[in-house]
Protein backbone atom coordinates (compact mmCIF):
# COMPACT_ATOMS: atom_id res chain seq x y z
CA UNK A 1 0.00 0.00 0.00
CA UNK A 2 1.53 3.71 -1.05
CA UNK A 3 0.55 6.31 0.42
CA UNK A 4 0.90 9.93 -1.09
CA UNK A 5 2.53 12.51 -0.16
CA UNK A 6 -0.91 14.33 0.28
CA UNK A 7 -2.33 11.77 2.15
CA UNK A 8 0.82 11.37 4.32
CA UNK A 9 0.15 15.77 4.98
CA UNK A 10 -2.95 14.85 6.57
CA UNK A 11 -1.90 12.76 8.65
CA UNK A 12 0.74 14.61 10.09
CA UNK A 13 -2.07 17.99 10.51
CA UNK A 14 -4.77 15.34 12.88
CA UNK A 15 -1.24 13.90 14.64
CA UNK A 16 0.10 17.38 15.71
CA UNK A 17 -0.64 19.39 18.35
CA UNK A 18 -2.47 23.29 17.52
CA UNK A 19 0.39 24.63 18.65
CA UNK A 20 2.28 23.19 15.57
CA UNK A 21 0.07 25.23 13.20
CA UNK A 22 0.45 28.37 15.20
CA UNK A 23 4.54 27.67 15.03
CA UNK A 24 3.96 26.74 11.11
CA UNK A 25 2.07 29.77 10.07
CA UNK A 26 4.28 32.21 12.47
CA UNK A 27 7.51 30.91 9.98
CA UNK A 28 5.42 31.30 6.80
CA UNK A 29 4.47 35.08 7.10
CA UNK A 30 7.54 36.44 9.11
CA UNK A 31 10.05 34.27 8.12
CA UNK A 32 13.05 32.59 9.57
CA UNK A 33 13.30 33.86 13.17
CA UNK A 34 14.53 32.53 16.43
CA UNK A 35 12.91 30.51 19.13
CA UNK A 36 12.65 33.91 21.62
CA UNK A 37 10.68 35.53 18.86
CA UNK A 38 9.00 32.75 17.22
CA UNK A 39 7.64 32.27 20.64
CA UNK A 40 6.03 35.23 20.62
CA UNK A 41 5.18 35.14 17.42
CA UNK A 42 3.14 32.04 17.51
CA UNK A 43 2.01 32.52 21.12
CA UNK A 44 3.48 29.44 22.22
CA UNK A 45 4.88 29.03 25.52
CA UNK A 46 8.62 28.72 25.38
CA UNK A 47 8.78 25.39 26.97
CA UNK A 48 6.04 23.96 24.55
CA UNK A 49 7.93 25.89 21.64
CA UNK A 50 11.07 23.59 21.86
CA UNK A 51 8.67 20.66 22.41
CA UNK A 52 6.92 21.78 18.94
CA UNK A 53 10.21 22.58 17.05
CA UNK A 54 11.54 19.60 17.70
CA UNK A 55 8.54 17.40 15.90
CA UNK A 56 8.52 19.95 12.72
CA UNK A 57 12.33 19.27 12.97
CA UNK A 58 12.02 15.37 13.02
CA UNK A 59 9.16 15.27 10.14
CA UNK A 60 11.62 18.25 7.84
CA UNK A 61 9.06 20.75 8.05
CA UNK A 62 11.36 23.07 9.79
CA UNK A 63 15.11 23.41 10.13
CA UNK A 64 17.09 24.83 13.00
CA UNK A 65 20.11 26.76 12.46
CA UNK A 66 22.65 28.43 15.18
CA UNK A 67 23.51 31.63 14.44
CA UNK A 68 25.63 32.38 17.58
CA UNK A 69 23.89 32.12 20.80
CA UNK A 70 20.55 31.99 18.94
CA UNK A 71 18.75 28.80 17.62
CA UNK A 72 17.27 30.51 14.03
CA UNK A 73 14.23 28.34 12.92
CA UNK A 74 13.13 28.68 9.42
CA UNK A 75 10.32 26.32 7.33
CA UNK A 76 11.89 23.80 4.57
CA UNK A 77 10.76 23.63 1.25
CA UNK A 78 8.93 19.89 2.84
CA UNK A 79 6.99 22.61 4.83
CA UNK A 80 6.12 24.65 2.34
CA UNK A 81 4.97 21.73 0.04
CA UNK A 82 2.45 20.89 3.96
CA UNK A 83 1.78 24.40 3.74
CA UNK A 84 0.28 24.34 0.14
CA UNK A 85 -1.22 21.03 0.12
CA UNK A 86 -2.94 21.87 3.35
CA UNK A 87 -4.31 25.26 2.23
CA UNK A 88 -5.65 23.22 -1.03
CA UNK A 89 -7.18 20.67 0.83
């Protein structure tokens, strides 16, 4: 049995948590950013933030960068393919 890569999207949206969307559509209108002011951003608690990053990490919707003392978070072009195929469906 395949599965598509559509198919495989919606599973991930119903498997995360709300936050994840918040975190998602924070990166897609501001851009790359780090954790202090995605955060904010996405109105995510900072503990729950690194909780959330760490999922969109592991699936390769999101990629984490250092930049010095700062972790710089920034959506992939696998979470901008989620992005579009959610907004379509």
């Amino acid at each position: 049995m395949s599965t598509t890569l559509a198919e495989y999207f919606y599973g991930v949206q119903h498997r995360l948590p709300e936050e994840a969307e918040r975190v998602i559509k924070s990166l897609e209108q501001e851009g790359p950013m780090n954790k202090e002011e995605l955060s904010l951003t996405a109105k995510v608690k900072r503990a729950v933030l690194d909780h959330i990053v760490i999922q969109l990490y592991a699936l390769g919707l999101v990629d984490v960068a250092t930049e010095g003392k700062s972790k710089m978070c920034s959506l992939t072009k696998l979470g901008y393919d989620f992005l579009v195929l959610r907004n379509a469906g």
